[in-house]
PDBML (XML) file of the C-alpha atoms, coordinates in Angstrom:
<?xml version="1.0" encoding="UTF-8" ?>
<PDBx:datablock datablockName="MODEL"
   xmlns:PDBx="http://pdbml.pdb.org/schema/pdbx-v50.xsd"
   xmlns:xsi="http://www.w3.org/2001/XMLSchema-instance"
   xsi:schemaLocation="http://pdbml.pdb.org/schema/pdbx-v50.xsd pdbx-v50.xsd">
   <PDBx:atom_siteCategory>
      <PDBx:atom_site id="1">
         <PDBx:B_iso_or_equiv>0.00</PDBx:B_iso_or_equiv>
         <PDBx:Cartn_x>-8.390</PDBx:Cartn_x>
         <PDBx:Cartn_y>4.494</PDBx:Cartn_y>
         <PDBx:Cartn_z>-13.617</PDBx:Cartn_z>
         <PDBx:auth_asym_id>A</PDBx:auth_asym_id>
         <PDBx:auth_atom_id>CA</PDBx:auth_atom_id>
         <PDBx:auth_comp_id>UNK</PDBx:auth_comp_id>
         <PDBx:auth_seq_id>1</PDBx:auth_seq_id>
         <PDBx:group_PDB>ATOM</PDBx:group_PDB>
         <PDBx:label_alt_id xsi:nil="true" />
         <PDBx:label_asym_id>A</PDBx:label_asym_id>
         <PDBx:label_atom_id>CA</PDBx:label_atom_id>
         <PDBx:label_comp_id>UNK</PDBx:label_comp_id>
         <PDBx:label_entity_id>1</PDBx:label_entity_id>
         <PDBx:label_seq_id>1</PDBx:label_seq_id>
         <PDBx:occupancy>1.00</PDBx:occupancy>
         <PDBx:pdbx_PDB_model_num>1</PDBx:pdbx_PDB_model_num>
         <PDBx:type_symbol>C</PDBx:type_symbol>
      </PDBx:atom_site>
      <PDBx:atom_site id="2">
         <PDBx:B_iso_or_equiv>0.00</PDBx:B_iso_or_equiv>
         <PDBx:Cartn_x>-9.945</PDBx:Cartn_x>
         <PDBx:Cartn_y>0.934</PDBx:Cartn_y>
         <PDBx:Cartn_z>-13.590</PDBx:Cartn_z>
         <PDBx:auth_asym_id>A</PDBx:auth_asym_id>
         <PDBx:auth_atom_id>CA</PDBx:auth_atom_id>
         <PDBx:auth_comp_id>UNK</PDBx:auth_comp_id>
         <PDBx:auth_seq_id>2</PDBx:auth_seq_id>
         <PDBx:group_PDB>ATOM</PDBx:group_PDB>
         <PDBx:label_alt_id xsi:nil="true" />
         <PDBx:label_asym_id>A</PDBx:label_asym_id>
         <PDBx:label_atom_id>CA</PDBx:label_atom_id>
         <PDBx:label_comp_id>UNK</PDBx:label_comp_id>
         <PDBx:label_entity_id>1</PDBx:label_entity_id>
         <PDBx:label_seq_id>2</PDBx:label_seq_id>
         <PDBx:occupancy>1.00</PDBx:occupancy>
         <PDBx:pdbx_PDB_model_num>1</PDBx:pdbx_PDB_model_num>
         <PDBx:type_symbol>C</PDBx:type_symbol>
      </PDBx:atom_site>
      <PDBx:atom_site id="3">
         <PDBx:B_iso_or_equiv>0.00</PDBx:B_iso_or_equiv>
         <PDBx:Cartn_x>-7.852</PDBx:Cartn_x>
         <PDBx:Cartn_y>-0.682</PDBx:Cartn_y>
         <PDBx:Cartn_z>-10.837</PDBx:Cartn_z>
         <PDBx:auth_asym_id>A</PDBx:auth_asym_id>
         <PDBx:auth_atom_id>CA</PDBx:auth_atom_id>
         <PDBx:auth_comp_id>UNK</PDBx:auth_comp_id>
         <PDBx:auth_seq_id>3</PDBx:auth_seq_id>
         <PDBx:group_PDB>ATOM</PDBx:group_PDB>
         <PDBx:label_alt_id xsi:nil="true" />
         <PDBx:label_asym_id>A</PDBx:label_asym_id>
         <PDBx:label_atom_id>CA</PDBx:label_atom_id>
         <PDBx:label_comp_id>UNK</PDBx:label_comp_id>
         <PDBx:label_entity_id>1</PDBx:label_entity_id>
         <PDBx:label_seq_id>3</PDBx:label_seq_id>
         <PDBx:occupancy>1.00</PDBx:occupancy>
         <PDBx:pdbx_PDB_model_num>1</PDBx:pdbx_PDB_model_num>
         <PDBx:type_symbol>C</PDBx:type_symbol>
      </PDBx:atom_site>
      <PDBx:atom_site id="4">
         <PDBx:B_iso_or_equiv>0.00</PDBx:B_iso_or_equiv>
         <PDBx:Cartn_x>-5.663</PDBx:Cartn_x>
         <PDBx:Cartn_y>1.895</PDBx:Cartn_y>
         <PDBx:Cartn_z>-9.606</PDBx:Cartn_z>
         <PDBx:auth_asym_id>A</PDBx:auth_asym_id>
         <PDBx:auth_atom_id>CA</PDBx:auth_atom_id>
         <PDBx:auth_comp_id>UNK</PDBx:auth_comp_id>
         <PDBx:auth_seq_id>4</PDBx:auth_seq_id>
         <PDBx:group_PDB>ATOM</PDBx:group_PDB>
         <PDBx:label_alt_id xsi:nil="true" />
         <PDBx:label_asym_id>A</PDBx:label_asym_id>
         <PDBx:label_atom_id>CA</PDBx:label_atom_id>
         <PDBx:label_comp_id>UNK</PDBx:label_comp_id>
         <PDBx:label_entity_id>1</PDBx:label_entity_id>
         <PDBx:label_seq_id>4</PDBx:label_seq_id>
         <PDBx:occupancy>1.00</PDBx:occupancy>
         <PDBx:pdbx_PDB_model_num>1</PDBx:pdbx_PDB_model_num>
         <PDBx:type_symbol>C</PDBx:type_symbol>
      </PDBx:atom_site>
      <PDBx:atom_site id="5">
         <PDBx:B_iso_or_equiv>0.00</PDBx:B_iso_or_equiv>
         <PDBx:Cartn_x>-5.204</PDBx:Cartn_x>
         <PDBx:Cartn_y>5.278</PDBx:Cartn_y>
         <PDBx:Cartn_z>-8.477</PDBx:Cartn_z>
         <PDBx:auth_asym_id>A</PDBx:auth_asym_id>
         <PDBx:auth_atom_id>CA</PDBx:auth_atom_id>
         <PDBx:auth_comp_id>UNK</PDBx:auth_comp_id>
         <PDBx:auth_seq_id>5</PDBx:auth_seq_id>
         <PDBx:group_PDB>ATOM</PDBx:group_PDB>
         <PDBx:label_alt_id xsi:nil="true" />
         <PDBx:label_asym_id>A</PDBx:label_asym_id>
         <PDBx:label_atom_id>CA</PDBx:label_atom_id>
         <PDBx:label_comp_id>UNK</PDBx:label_comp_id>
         <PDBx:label_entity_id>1</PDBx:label_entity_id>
         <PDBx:label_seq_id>5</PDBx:label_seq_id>
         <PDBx:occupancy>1.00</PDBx:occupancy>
         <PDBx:pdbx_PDB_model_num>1</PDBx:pdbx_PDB_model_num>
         <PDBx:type_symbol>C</PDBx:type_symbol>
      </PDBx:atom_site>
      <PDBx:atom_site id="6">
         <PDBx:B_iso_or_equiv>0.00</PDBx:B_iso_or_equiv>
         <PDBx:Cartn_x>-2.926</PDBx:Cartn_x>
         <PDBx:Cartn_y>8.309</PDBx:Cartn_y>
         <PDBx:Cartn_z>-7.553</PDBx:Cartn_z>
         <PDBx:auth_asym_id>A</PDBx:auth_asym_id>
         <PDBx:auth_atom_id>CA</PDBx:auth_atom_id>
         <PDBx:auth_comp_id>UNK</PDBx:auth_comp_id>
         <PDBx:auth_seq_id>6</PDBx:auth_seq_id>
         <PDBx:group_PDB>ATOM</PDBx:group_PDB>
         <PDBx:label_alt_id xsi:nil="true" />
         <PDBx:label_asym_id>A</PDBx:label_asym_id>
         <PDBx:label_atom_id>CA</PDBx:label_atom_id>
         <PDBx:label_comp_id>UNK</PDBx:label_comp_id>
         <PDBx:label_entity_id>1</PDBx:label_entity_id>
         <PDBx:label_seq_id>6</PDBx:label_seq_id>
         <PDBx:occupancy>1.00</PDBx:occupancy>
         <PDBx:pdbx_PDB_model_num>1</PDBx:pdbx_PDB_model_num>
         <PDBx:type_symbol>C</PDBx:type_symbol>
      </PDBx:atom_site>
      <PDBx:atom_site id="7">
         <PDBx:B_iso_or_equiv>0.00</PDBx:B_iso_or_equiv>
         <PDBx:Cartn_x>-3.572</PDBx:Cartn_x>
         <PDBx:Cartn_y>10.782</PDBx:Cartn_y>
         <PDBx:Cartn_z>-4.576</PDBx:Cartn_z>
         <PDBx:auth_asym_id>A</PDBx:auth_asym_id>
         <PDBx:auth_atom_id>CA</PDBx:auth_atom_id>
         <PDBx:auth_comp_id>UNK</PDBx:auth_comp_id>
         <PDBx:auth_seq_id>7</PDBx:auth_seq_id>
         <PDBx:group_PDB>ATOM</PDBx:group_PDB>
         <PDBx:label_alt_id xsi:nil="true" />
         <PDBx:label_asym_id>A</PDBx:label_asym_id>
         <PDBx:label_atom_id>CA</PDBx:label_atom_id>
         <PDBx:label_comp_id>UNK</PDBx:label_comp_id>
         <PDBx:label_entity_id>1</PDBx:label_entity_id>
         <PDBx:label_seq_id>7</PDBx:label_seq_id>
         <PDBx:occupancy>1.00</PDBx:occupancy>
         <PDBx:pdbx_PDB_model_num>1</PDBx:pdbx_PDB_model_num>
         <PDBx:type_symbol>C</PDBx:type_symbol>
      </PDBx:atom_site>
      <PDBx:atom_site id="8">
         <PDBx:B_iso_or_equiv>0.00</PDBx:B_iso_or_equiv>
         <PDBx:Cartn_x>-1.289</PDBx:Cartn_x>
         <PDBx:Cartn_y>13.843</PDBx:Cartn_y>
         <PDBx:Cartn_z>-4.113</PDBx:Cartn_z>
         <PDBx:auth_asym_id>A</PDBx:auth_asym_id>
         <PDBx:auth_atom_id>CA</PDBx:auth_atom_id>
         <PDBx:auth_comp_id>UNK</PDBx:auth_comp_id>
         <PDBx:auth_seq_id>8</PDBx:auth_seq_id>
         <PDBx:group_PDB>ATOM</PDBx:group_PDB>
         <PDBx:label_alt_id xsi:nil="true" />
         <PDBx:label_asym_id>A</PDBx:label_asym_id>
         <PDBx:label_atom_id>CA</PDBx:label_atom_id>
         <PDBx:label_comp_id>UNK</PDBx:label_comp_id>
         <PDBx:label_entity_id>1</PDBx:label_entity_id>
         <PDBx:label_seq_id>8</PDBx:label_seq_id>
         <PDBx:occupancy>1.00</PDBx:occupancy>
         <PDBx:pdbx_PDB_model_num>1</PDBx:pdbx_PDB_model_num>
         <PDBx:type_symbol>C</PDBx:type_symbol>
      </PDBx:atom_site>
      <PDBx:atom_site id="9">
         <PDBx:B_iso_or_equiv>0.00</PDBx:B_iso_or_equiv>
         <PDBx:Cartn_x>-1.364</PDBx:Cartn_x>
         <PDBx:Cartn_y>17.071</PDBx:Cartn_y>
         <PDBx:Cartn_z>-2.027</PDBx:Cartn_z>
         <PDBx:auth_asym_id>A</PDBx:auth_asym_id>
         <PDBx:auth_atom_id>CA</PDBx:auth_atom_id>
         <PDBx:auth_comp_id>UNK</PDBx:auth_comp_id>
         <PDBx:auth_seq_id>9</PDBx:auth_seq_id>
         <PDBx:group_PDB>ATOM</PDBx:group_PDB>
         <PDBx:label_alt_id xsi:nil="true" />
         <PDBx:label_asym_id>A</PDBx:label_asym_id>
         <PDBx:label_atom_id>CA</PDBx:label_atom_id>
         <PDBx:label_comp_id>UNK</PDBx:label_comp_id>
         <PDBx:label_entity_id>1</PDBx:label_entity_id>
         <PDBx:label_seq_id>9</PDBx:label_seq_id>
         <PDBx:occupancy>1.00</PDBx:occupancy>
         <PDBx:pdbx_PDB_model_num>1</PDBx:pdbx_PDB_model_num>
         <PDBx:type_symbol>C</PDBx:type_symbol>
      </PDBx:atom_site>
      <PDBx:atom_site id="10">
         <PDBx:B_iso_or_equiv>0.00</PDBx:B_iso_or_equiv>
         <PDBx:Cartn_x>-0.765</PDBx:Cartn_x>
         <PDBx:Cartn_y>20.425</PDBx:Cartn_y>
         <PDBx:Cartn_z>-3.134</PDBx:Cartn_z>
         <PDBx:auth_asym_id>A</PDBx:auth_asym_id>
         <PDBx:auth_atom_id>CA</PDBx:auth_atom_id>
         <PDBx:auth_comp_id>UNK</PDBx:auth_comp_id>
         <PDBx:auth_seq_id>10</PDBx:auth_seq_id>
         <PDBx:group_PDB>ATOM</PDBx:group_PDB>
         <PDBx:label_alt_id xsi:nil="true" />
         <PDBx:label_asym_id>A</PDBx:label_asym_id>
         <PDBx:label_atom_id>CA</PDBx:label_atom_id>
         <PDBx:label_comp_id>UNK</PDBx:label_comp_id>
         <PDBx:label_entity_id>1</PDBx:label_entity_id>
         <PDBx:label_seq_id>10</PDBx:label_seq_id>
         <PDBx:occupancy>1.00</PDBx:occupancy>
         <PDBx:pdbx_PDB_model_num>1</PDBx:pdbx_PDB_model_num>
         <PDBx:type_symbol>C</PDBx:type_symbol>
      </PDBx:atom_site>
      <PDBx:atom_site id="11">
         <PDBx:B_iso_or_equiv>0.00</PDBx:B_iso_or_equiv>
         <PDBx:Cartn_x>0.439</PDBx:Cartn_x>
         <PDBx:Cartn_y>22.858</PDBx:Cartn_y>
         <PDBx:Cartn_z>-0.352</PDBx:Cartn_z>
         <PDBx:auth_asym_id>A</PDBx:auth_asym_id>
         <PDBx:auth_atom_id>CA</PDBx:auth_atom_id>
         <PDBx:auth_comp_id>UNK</PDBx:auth_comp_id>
         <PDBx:auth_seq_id>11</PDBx:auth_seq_id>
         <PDBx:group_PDB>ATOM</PDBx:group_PDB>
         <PDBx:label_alt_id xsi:nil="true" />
         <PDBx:label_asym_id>A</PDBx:label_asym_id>
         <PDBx:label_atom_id>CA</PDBx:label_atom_id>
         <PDBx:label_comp_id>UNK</PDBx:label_comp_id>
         <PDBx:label_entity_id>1</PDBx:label_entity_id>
         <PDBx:label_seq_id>11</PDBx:label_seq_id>
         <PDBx:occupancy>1.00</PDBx:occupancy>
         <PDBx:pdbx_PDB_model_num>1</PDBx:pdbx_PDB_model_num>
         <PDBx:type_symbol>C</PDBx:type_symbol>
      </PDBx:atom_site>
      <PDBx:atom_site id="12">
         <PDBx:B_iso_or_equiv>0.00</PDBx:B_iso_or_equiv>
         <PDBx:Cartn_x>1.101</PDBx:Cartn_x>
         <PDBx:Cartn_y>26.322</PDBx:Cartn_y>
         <PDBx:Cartn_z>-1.823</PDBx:Cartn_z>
         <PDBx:auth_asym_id>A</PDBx:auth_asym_id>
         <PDBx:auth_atom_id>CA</PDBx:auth_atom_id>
         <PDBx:auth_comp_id>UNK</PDBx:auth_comp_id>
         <PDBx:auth_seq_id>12</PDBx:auth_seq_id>
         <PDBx:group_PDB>ATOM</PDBx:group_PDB>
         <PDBx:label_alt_id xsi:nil="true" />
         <PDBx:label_asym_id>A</PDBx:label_asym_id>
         <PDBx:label_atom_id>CA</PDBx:label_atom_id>
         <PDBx:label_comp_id>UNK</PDBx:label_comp_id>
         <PDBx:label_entity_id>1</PDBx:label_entity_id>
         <PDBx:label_seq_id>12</PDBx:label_seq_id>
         <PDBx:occupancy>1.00</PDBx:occupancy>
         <PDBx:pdbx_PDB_model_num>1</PDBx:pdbx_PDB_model_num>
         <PDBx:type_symbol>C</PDBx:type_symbol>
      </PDBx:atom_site>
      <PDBx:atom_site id="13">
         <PDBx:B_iso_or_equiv>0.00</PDBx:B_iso_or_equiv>
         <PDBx:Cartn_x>0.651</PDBx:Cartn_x>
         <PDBx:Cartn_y>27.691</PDBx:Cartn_y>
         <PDBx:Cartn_z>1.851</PDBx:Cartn_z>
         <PDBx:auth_asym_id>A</PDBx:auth_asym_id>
         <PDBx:auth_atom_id>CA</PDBx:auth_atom_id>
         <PDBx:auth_comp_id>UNK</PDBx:auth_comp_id>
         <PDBx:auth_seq_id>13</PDBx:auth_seq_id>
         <PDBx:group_PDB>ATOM</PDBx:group_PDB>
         <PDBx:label_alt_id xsi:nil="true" />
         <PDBx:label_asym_id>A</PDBx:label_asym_id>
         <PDBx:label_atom_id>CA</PDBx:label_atom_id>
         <PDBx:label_comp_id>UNK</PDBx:label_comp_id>
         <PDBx:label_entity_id>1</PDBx:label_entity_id>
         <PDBx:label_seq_id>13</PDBx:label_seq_id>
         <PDBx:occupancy>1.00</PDBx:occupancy>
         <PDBx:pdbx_PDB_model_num>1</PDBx:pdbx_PDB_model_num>
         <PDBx:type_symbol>C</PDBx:type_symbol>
      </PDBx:atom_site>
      <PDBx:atom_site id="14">
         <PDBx:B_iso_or_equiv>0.00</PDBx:B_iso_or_equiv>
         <PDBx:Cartn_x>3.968</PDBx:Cartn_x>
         <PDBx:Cartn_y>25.653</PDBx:Cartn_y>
         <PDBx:Cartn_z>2.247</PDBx:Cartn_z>
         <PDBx:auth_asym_id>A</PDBx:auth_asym_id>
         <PDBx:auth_atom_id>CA</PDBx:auth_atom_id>
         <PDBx:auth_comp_id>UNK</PDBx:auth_comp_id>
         <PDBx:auth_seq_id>14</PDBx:auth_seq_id>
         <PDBx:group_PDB>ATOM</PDBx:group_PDB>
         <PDBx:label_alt_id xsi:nil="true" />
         <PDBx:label_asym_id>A</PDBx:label_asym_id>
         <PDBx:label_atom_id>CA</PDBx:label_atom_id>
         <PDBx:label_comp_id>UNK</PDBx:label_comp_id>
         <PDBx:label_entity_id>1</PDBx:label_entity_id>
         <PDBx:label_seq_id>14</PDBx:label_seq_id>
         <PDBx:occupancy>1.00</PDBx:occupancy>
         <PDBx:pdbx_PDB_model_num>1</PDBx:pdbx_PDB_model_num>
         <PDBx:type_symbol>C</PDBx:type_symbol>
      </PDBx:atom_site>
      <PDBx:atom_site id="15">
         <PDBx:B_iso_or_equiv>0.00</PDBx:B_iso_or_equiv>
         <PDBx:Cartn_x>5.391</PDBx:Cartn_x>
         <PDBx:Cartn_y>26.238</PDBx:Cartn_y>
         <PDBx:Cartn_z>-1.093</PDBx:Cartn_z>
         <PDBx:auth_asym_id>A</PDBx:auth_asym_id>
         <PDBx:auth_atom_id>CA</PDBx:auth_atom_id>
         <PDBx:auth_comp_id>UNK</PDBx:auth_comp_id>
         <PDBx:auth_seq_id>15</PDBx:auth_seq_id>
         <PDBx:group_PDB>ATOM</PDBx:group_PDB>
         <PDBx:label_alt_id xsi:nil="true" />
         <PDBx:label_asym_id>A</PDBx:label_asym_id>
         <PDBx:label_atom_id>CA</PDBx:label_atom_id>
         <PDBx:label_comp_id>UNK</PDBx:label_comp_id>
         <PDBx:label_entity_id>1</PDBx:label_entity_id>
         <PDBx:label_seq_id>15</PDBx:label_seq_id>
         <PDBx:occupancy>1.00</PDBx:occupancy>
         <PDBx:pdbx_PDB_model_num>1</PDBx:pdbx_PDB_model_num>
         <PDBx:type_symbol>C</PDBx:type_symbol>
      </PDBx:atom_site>
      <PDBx:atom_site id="16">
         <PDBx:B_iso_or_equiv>0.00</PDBx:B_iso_or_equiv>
         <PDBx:Cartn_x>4.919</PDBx:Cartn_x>
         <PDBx:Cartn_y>22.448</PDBx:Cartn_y>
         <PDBx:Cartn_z>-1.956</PDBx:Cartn_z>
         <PDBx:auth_asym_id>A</PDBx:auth_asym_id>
         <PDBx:auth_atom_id>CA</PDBx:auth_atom_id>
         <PDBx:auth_comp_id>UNK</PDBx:auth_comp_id>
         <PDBx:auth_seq_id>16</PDBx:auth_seq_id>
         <PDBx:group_PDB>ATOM</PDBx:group_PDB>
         <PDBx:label_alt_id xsi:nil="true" />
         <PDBx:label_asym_id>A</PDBx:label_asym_id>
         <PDBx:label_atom_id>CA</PDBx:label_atom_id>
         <PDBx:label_comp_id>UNK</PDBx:label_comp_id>
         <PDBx:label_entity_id>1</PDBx:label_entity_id>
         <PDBx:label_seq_id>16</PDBx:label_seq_id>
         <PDBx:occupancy>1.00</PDBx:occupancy>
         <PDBx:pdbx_PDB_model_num>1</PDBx:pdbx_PDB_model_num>
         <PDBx:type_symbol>C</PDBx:type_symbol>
      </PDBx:atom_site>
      <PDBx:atom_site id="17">
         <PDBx:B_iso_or_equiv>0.00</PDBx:B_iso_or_equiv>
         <PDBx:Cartn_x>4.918</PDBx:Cartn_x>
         <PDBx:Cartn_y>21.049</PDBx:Cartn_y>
         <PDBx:Cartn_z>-5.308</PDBx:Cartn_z>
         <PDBx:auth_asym_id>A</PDBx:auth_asym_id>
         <PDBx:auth_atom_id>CA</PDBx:auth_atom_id>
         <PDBx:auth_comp_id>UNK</PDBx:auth_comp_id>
         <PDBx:auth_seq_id>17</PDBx:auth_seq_id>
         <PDBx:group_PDB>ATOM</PDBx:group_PDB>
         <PDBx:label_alt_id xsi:nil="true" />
         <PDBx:label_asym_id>A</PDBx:label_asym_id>
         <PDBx:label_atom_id>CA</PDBx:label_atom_id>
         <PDBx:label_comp_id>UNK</PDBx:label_comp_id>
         <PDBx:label_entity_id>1</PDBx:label_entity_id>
         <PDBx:label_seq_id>17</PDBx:label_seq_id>
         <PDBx:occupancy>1.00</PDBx:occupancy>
         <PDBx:pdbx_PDB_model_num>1</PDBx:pdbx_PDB_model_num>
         <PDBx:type_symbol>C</PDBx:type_symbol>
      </PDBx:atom_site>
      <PDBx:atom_site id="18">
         <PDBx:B_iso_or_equiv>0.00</PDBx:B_iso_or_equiv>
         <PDBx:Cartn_x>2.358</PDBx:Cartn_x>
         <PDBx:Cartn_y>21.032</PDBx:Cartn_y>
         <PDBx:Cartn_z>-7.441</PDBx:Cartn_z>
         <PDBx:auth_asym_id>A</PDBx:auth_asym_id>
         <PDBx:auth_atom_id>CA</PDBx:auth_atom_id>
         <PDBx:auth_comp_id>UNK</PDBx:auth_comp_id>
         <PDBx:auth_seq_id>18</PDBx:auth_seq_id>
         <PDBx:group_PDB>ATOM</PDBx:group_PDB>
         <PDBx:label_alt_id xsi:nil="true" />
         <PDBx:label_asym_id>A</PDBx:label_asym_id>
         <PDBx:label_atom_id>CA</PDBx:label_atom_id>
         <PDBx:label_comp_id>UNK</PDBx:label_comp_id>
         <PDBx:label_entity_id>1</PDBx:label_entity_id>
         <PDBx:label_seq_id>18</PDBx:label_seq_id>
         <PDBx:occupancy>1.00</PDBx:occupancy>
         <PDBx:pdbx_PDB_model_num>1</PDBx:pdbx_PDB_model_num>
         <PDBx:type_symbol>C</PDBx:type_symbol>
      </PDBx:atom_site>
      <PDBx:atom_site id="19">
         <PDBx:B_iso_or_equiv>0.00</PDBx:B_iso_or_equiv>
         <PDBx:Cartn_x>0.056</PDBx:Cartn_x>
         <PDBx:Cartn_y>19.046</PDBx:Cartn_y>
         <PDBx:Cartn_z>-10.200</PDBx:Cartn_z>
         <PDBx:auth_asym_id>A</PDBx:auth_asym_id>
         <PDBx:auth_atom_id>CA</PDBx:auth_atom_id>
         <PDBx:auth_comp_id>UNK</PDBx:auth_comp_id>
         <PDBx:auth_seq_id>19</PDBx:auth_seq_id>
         <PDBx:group_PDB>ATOM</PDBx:group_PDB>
         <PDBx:label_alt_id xsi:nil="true" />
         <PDBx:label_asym_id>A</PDBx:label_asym_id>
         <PDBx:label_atom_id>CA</PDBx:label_atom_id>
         <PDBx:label_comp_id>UNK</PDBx:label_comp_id>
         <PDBx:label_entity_id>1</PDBx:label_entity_id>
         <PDBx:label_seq_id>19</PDBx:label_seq_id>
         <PDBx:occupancy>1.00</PDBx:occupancy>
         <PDBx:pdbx_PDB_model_num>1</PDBx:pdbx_PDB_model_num>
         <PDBx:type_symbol>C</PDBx:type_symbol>
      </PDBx:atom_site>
      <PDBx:atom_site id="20">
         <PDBx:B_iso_or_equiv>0.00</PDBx:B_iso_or_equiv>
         <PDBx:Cartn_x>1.962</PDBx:Cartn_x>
         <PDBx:Cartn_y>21.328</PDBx:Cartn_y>
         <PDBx:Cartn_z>-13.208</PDBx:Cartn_z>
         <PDBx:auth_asym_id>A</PDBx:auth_asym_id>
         <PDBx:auth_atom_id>CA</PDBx:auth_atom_id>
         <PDBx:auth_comp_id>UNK</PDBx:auth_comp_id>
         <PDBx:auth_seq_id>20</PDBx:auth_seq_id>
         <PDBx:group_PDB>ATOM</PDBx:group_PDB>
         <PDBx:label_alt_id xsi:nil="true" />
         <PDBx:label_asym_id>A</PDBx:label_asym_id>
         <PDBx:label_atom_id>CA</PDBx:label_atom_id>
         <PDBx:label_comp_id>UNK</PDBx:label_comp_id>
         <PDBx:label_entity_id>1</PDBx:label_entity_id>
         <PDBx:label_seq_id>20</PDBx:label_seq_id>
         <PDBx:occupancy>1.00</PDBx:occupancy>
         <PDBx:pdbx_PDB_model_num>1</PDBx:pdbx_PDB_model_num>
         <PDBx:type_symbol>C</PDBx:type_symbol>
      </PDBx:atom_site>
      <PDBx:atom_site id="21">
         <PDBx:B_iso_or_equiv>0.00</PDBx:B_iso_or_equiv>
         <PDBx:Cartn_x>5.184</PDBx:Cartn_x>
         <PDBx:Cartn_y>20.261</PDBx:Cartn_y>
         <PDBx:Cartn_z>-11.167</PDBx:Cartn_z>
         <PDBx:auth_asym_id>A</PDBx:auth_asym_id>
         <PDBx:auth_atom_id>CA</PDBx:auth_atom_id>
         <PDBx:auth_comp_id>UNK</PDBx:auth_comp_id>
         <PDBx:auth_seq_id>21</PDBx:auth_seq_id>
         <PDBx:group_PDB>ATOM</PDBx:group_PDB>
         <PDBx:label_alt_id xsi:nil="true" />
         <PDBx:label_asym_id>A</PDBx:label_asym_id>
         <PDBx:label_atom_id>CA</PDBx:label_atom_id>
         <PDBx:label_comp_id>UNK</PDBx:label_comp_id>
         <PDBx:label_entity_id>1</PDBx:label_entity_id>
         <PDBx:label_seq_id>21</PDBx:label_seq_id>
         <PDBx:occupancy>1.00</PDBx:occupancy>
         <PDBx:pdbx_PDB_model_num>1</PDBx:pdbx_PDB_model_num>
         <PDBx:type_symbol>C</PDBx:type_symbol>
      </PDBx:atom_site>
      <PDBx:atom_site id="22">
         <PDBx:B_iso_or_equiv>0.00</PDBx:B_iso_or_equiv>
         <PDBx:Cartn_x>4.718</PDBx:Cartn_x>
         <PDBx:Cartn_y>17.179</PDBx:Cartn_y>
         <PDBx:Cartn_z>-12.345</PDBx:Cartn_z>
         <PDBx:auth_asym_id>A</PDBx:auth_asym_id>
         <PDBx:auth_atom_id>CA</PDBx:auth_atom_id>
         <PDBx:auth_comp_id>UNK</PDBx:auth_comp_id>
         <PDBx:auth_seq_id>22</PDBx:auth_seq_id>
         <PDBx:group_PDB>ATOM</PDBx:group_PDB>
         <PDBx:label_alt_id xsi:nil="true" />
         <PDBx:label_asym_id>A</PDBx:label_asym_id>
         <PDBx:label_atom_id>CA</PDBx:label_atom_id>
         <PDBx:label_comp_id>UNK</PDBx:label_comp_id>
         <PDBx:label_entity_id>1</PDBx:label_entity_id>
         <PDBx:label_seq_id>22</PDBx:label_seq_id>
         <PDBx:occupancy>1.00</PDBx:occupancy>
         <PDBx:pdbx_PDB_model_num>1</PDBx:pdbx_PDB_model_num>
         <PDBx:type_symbol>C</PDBx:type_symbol>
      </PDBx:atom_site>
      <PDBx:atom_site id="23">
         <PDBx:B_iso_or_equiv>0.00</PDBx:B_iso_or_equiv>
         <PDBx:Cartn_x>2.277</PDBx:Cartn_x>
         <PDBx:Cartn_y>17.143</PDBx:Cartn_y>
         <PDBx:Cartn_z>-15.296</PDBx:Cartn_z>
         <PDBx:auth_asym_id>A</PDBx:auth_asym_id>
         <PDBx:auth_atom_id>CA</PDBx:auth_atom_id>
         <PDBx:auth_comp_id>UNK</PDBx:auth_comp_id>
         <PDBx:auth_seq_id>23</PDBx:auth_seq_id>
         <PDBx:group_PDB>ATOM</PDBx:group_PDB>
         <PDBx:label_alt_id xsi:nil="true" />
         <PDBx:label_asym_id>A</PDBx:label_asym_id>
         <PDBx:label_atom_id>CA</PDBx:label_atom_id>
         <PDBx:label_comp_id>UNK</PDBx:label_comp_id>
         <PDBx:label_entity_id>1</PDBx:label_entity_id>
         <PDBx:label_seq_id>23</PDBx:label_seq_id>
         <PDBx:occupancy>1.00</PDBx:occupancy>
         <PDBx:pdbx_PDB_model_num>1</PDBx:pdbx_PDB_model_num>
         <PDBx:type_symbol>C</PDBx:type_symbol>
      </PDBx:atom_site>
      <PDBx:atom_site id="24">
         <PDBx:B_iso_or_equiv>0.00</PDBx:B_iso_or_equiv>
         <PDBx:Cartn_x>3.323</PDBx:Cartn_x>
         <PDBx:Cartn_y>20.882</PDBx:Cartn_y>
         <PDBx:Cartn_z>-16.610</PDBx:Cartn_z>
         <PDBx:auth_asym_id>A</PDBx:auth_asym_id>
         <PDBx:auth_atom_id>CA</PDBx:auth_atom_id>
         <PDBx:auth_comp_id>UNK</PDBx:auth_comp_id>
         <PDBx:auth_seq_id>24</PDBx:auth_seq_id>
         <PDBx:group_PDB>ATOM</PDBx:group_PDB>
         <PDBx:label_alt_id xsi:nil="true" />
         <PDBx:label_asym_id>A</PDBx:label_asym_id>
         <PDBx:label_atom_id>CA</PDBx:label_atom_id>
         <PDBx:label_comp_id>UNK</PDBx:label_comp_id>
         <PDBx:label_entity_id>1</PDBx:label_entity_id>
         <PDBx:label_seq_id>24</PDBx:label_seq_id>
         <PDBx:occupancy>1.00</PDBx:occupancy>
         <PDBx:pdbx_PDB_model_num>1</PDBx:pdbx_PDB_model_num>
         <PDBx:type_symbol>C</PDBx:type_symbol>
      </PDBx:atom_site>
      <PDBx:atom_site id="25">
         <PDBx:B_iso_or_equiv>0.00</PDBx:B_iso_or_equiv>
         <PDBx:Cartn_x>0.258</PDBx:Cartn_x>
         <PDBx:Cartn_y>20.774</PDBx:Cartn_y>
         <PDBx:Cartn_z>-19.217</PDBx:Cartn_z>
         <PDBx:auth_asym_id>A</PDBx:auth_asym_id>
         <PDBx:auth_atom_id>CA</PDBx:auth_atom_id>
         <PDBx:auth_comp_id>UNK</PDBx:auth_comp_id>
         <PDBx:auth_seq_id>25</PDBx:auth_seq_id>
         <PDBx:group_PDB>ATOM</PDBx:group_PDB>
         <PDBx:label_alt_id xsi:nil="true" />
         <PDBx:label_asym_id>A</PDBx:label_asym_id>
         <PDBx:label_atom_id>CA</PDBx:label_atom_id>
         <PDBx:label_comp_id>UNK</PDBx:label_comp_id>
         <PDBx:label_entity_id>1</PDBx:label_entity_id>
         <PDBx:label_seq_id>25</PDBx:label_seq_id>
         <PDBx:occupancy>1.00</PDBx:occupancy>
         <PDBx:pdbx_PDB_model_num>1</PDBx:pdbx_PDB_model_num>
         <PDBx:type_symbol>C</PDBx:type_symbol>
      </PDBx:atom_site>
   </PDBx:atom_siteCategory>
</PDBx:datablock>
């Protein structure tokens, strides 16, 4: 978004968190 940015890895092999984990909708 203009200037900046966000990266994140989702692992459900691994049970990691998720994007809903966060953001639920």
């Amino acid at each position: 978004y203009q200037y900046e940015g966000q990266l994140q890895a989702v692992r459900p092999e691994r049970a990691g968190a998720c994007l809903r984990c966060l953001w639920p909708e």
